[in-house]
PDB file of N, CA and C in Angstrom:
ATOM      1  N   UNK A   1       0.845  -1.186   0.000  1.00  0.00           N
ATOM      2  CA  UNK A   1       0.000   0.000   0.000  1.00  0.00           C
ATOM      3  C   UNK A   1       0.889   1.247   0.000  1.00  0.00           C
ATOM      4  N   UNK A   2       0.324   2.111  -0.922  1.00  0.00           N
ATOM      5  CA  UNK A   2       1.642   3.368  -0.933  1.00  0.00           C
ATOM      6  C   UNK A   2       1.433   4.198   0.335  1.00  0.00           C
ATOM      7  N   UNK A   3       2.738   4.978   0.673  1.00  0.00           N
ATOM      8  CA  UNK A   3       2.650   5.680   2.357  1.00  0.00           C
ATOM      9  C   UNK A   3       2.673   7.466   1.443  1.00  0.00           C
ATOM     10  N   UNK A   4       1.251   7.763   1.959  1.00  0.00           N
ATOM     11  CA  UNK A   4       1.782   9.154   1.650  1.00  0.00           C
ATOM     12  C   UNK A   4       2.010  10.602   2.629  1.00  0.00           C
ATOM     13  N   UNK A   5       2.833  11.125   1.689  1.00  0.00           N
ATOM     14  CA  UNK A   5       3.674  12.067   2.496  1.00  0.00           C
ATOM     15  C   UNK A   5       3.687  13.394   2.402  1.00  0.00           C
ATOM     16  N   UNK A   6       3.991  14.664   2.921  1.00  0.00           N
ATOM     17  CA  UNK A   6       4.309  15.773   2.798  1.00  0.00           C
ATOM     18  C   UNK A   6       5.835  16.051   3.144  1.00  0.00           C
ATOM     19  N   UNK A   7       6.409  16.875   2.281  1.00  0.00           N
ATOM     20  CA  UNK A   7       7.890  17.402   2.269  1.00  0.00           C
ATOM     21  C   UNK A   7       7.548  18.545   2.218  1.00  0.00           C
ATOM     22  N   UNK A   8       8.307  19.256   3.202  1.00  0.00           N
ATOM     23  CA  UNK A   8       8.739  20.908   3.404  1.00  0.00           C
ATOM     24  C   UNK A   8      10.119  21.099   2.675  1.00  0.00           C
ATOM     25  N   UNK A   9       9.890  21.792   1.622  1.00  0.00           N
ATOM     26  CA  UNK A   9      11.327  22.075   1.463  1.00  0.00           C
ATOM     27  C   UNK A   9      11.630  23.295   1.714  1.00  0.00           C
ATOM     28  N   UNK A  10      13.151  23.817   1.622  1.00  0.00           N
ATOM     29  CA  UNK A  10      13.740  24.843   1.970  1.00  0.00           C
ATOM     30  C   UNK A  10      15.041  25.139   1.132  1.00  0.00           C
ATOM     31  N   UNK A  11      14.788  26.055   0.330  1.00  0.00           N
ATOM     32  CA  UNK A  11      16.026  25.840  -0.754  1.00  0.00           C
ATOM     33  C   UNK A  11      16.494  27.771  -0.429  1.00  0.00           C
ATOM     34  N   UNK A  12      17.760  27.464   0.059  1.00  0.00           N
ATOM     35  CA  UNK A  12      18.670  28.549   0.410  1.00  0.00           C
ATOM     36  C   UNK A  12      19.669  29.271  -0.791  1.00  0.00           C
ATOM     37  N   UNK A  13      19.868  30.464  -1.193  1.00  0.00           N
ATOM     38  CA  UNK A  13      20.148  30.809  -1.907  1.00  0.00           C
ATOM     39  C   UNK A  13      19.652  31.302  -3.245  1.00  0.00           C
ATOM     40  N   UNK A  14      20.361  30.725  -4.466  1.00  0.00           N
ATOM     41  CA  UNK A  14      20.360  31.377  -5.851  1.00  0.00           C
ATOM     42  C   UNK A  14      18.846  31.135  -5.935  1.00  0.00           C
ATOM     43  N   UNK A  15      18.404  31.561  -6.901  1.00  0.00           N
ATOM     44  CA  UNK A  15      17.063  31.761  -7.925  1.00  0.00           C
ATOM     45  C   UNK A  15      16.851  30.678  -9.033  1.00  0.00           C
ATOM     46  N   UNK A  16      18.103  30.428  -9.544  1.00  0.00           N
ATOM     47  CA  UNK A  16      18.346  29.654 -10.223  1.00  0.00           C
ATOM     48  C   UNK A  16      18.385  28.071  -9.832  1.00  0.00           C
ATOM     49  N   UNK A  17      18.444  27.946  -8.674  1.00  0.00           N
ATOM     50  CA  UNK A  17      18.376  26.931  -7.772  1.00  0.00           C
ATOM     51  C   UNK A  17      16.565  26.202  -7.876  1.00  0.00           C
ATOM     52  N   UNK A  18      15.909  27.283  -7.491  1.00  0.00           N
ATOM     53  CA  UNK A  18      14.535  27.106  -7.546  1.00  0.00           C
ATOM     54  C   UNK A  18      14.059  26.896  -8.978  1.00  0.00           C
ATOM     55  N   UNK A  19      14.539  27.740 -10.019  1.00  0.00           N
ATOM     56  CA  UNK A  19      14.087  26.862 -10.745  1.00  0.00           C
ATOM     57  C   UNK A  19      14.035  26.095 -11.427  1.00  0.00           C
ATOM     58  N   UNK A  20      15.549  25.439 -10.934  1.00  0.00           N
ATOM     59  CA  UNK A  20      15.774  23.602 -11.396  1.00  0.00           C
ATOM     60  C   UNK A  20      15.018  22.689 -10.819  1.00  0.00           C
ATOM     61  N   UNK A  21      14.289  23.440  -9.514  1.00  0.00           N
ATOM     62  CA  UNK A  21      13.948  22.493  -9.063  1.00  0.00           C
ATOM     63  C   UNK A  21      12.890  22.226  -9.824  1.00  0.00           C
ATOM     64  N   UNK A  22      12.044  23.433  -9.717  1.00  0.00           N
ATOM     65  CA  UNK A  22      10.566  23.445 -10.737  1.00  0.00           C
ATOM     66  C   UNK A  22      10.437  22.490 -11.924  1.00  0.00           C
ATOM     67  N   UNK A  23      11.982  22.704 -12.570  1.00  0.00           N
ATOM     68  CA  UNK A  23      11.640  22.064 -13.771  1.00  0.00           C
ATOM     69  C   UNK A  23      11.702  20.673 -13.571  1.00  0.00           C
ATOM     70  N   UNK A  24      12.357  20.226 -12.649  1.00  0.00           N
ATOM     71  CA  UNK A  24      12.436  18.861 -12.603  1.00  0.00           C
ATOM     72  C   UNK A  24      11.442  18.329 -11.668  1.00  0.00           C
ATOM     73  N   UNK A  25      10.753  18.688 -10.995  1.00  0.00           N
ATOM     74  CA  UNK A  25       9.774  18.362  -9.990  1.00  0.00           C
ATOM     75  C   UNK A  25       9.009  17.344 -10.362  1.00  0.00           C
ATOM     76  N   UNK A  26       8.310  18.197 -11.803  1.00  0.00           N
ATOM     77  CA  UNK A  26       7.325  18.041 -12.561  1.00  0.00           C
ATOM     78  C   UNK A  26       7.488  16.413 -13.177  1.00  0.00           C
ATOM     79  N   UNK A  27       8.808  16.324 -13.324  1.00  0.00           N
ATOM     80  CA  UNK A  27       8.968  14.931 -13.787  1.00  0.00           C
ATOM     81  C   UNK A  27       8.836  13.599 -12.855  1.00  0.00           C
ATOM     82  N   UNK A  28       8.769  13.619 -11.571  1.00  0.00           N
ATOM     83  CA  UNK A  28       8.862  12.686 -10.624  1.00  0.00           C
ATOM     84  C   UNK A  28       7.753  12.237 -10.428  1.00  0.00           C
ATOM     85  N   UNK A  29       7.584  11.057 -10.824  1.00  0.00           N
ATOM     86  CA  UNK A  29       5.891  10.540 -11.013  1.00  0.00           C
ATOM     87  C   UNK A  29       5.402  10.228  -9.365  1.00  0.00           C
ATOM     88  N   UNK A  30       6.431  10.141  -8.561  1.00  0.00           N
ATOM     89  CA  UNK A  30       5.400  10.087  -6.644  1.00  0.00           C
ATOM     90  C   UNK A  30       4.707  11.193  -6.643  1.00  0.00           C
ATOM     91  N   UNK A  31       4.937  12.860  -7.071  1.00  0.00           N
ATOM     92  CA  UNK A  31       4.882  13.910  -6.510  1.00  0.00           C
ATOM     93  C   UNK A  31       3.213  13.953  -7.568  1.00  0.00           C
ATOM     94  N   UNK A  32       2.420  14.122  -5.847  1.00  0.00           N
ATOM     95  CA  UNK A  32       0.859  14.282  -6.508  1.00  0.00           C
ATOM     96  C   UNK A  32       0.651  15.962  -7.018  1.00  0.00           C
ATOM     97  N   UNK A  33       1.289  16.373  -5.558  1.00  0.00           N
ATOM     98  CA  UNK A  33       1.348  18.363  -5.978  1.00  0.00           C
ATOM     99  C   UNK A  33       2.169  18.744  -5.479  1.00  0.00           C
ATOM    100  N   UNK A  34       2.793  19.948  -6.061  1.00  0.00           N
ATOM    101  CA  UNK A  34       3.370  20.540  -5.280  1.00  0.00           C
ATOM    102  C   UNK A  34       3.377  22.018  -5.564  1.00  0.00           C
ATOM    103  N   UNK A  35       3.645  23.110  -4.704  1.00  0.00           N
ATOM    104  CA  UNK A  35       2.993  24.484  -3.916  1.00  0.00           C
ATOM    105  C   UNK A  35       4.385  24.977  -3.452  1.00  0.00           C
ATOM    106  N   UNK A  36       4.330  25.913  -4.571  1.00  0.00           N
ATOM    107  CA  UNK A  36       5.474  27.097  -3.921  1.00  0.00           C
ATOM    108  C   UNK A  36       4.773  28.157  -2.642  1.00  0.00           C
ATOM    109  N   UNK A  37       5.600  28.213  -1.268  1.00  0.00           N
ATOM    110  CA  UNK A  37       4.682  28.853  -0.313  1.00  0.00           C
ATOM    111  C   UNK A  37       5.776  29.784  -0.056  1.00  0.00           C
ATOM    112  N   UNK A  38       5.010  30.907   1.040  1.00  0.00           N
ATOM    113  CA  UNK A  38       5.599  31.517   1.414  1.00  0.00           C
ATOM    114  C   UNK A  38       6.267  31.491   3.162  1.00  0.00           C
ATOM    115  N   UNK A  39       7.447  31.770   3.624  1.00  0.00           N
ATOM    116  CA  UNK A  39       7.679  31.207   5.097  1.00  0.00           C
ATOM    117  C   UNK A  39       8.746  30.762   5.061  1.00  0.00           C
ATOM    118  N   UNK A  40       9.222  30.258   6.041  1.00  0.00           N
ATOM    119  CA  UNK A  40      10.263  29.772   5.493  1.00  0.00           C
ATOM    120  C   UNK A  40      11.072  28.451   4.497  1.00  0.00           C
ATOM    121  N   UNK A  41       9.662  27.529   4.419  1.00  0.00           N
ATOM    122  CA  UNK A  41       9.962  26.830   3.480  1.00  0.00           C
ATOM    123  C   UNK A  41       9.680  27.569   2.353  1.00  0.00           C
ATOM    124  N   UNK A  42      10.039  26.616   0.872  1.00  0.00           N
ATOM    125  CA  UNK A  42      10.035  26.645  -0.168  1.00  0.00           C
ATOM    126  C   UNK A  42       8.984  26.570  -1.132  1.00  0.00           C
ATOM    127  N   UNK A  43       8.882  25.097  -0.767  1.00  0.00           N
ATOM    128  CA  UNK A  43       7.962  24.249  -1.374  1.00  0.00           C
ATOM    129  C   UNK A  43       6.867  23.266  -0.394  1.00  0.00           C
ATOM    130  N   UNK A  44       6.306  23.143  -0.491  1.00  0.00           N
ATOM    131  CA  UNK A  44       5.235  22.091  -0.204  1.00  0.00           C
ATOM    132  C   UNK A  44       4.751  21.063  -1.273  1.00  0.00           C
ATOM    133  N   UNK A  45       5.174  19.600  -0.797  1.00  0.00           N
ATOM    134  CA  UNK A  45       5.409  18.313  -1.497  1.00  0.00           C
ATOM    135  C   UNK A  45       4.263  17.462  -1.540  1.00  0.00           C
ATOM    136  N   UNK A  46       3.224  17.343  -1.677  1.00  0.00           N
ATOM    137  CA  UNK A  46       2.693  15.818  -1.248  1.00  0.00           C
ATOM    138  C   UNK A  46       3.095  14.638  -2.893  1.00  0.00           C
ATOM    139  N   UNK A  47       3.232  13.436  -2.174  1.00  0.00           N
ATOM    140  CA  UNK A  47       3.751  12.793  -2.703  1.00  0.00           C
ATOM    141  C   UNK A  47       3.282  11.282  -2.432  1.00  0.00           C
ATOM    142  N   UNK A  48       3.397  10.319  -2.830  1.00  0.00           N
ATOM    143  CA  UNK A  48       3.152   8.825  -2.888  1.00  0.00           C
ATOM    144  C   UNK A  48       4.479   8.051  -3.032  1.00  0.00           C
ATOM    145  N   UNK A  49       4.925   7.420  -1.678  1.00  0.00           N
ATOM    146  CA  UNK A  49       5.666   6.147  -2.207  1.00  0.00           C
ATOM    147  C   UNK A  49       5.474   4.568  -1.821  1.00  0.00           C
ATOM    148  N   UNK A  50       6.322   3.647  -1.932  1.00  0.00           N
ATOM    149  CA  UNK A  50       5.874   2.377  -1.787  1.00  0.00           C
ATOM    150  C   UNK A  50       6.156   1.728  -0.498  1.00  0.00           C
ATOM    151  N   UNK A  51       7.142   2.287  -0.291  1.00  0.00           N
ATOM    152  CA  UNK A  51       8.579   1.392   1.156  1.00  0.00           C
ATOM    153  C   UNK A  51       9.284   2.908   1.742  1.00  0.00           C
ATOM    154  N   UNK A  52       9.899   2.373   2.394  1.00  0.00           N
ATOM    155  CA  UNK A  52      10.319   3.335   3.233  1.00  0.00           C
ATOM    156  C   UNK A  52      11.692   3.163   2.340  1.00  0.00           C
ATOM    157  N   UNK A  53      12.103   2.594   1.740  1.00  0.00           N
ATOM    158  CA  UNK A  53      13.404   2.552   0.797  1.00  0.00           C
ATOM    159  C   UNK A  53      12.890   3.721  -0.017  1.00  0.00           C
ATOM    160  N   UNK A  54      12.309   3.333  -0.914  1.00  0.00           N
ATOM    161  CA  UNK A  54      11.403   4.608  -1.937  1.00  0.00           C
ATOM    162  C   UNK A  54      11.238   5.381  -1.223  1.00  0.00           C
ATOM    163  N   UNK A  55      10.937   5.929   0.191  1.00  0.00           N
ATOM    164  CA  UNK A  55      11.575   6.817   0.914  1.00  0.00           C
ATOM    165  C   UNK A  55      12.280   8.082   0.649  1.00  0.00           C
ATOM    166  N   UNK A  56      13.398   6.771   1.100  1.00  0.00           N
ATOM    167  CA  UNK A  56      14.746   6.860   1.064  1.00  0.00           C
ATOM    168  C   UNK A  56      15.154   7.767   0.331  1.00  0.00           C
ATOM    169  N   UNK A  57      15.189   7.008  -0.986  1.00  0.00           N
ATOM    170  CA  UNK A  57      15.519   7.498  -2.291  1.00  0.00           C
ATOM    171  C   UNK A  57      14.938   8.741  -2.711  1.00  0.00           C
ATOM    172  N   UNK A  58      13.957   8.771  -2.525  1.00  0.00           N
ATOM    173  CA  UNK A  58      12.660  10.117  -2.876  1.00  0.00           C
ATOM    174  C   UNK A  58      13.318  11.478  -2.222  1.00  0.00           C
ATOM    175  N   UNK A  59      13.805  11.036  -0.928  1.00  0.00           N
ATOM    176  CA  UNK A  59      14.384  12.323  -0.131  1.00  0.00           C
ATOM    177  C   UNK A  59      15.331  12.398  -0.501  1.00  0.00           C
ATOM    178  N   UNK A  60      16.150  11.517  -0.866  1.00  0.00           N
ATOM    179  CA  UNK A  60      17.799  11.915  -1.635  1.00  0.00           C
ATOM    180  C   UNK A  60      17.620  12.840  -2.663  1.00  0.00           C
ATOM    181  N   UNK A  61      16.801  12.457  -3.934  1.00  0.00           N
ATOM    182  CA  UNK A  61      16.759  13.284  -5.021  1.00  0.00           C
ATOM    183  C   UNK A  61      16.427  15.238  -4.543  1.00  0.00           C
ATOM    184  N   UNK A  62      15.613  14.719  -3.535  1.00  0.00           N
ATOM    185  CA  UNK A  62      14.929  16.219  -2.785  1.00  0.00           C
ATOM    186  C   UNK A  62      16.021  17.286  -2.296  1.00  0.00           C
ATOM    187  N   UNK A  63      16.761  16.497  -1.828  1.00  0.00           N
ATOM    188  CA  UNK A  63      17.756  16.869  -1.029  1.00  0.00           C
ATOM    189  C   UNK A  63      18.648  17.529  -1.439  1.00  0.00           C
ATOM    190  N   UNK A  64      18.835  17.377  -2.923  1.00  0.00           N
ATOM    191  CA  UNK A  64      20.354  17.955  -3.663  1.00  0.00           C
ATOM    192  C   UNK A  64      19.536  19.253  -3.646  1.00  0.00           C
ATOM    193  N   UNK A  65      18.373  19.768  -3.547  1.00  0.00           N
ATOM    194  CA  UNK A  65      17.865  21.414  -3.783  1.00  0.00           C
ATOM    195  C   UNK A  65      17.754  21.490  -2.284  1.00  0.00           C
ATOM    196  N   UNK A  66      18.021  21.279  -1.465  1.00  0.00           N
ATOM    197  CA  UNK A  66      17.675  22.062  -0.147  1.00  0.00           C
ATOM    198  C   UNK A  66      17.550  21.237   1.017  1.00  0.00           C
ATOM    199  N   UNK A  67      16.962  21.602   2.052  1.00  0.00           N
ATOM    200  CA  UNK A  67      16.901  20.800   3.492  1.00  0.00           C
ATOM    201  C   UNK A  67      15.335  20.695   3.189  1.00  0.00           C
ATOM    202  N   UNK A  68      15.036  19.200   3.752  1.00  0.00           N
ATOM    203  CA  UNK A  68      13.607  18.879   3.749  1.00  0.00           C
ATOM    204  C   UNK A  68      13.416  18.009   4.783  1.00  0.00           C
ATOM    205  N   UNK A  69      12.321  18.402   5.444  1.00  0.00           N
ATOM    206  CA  UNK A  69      11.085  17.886   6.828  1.00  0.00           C
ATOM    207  C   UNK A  69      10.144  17.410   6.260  1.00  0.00           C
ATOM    208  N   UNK A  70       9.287  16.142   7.088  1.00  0.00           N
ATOM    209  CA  UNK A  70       8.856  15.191   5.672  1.00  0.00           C
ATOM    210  C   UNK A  70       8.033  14.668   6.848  1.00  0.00           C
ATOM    211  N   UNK A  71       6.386  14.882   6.920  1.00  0.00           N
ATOM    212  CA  UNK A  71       5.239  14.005   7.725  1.00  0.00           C
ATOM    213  C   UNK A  71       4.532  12.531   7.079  1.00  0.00           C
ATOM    214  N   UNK A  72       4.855  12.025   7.344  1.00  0.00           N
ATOM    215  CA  UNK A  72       4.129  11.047   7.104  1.00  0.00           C
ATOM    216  C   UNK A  72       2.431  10.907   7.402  1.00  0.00           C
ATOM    217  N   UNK A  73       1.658  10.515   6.220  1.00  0.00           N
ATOM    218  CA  UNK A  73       0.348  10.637   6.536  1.00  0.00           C
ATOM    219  C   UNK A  73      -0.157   9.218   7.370  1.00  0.00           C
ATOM    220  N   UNK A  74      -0.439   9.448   8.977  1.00  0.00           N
ATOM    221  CA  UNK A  74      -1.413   8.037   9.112  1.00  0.00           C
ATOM    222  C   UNK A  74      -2.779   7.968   9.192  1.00  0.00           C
ATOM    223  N   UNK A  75      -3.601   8.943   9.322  1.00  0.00           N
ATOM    224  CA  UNK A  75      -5.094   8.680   8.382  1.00  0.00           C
ATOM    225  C   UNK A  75      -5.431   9.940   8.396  1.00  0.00           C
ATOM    226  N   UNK A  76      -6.619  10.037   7.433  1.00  0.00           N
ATOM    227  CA  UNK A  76      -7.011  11.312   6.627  1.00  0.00           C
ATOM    228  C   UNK A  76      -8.399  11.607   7.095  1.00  0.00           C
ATOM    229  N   UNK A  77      -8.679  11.983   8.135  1.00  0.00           N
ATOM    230  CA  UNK A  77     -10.359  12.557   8.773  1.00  0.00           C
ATOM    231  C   UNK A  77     -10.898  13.510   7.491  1.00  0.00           C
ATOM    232  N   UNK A  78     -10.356  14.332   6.640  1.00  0.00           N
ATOM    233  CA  UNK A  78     -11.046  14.627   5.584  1.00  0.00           C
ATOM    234  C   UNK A  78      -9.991  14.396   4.472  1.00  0.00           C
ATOM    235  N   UNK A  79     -10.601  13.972   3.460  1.00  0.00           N
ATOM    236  CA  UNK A  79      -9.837  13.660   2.254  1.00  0.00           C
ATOM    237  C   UNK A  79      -9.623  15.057   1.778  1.00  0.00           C
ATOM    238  N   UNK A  80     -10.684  15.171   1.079  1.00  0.00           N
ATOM    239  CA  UNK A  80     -11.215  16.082   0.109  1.00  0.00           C
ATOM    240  C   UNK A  80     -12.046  17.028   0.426  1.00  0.00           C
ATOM    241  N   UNK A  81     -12.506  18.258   0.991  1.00  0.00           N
ATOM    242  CA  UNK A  81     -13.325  19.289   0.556  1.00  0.00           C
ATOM    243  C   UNK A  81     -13.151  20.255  -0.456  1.00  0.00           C
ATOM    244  N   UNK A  82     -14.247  20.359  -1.193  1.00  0.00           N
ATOM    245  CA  UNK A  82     -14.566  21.823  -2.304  1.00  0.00           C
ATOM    246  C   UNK A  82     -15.426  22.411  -1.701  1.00  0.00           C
ATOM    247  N   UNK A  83     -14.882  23.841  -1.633  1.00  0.00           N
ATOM    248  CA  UNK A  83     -15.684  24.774  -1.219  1.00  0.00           C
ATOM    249  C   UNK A  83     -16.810  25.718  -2.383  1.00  0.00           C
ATOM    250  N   UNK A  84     -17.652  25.088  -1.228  1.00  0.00           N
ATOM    251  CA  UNK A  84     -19.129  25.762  -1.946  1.00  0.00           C
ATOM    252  C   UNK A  84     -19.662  27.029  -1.824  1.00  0.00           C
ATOM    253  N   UNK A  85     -20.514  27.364  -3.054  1.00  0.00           N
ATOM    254  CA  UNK A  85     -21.014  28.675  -2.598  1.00  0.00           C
ATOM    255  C   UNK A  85     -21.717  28.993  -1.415  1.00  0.00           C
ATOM    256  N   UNK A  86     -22.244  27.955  -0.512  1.00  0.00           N
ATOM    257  CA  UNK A  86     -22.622  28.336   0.927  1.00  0.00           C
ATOM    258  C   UNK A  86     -21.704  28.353   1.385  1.00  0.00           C
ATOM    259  N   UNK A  87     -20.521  27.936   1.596  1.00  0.00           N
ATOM    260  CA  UNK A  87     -19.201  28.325   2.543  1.00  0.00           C
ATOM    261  C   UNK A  87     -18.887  29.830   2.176  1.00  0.00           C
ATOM    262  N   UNK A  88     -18.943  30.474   0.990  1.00  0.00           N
ATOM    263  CA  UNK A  88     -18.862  31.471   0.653  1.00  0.00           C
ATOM    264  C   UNK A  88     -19.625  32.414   1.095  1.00  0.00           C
ATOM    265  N   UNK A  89     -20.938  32.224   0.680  1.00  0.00           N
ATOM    266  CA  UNK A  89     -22.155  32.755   1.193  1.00  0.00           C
ATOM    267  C   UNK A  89     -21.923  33.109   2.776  1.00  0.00           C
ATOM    268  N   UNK A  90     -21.898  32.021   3.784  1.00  0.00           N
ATOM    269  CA  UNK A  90     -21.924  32.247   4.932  1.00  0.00           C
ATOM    270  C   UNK A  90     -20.756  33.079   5.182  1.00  0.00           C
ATOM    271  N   UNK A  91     -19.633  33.070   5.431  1.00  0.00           N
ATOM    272  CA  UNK A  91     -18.290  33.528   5.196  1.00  0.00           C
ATOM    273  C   UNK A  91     -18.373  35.334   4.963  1.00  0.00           C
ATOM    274  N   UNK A  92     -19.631  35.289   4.078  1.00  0.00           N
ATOM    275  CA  UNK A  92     -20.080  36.891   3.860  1.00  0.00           C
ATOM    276  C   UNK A  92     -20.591  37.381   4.420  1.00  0.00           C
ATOM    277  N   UNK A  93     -21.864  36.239   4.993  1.00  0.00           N
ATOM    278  CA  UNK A  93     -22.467  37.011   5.907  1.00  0.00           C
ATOM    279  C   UNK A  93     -22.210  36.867   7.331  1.00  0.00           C
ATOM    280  N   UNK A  94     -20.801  36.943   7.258  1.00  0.00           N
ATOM    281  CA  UNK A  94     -20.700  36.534   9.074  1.00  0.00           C
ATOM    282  C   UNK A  94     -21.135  35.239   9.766  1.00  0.00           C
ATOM    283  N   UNK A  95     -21.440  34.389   9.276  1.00  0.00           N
ATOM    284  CA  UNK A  95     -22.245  33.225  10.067  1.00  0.00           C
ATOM    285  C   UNK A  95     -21.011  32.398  10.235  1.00  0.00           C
TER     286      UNK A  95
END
């Protein structure tokens, strides 16, 4: 069963740094999304792997762009919400 994960990254320095990473991100078939933030990380990772080897490995590649902190998911009380126009709605009117 795949273990999935979140990575914080933190990439120090050049500009150019970031956007090797970008370009190559995109190619790593674990990585479900990922979210340039603001703070002191970088990036925000979620990702899918198999073993804790695939792990392993997953954080190595990560690693050559920066320092990364990495949660492991053990269950998900909400998967998924889309926010609706009543979340909106209410939200407006104060409720």
């Amino acid at each position: 069963m795949p273990i999935l994960i979140f990575v914080r990254l933190s990439i120090a320095g050049q500009e150019s740094t970031v956007r090797a990473f970008q370009l190559q991100v995109v190619k790593w078939m674990e990585v479900l999304e990922c979210h340039r933030v603001t703070g002191s990380d970088s990036f925000i990772v979620k990702a899918r792997v198999v073993s804790v080897e695939h792990l392993e490995r997953f954080l190595d590649k990560l690693g050559h762009y920066g320092t990364t902190s990495t949660s492991t998911v053990l269950s998900s009380p909400v998967q998924q919400r889309i926010i609706t126009e009543k979340v909106i709605d209410d939200f407006h009117d104060g409720a």
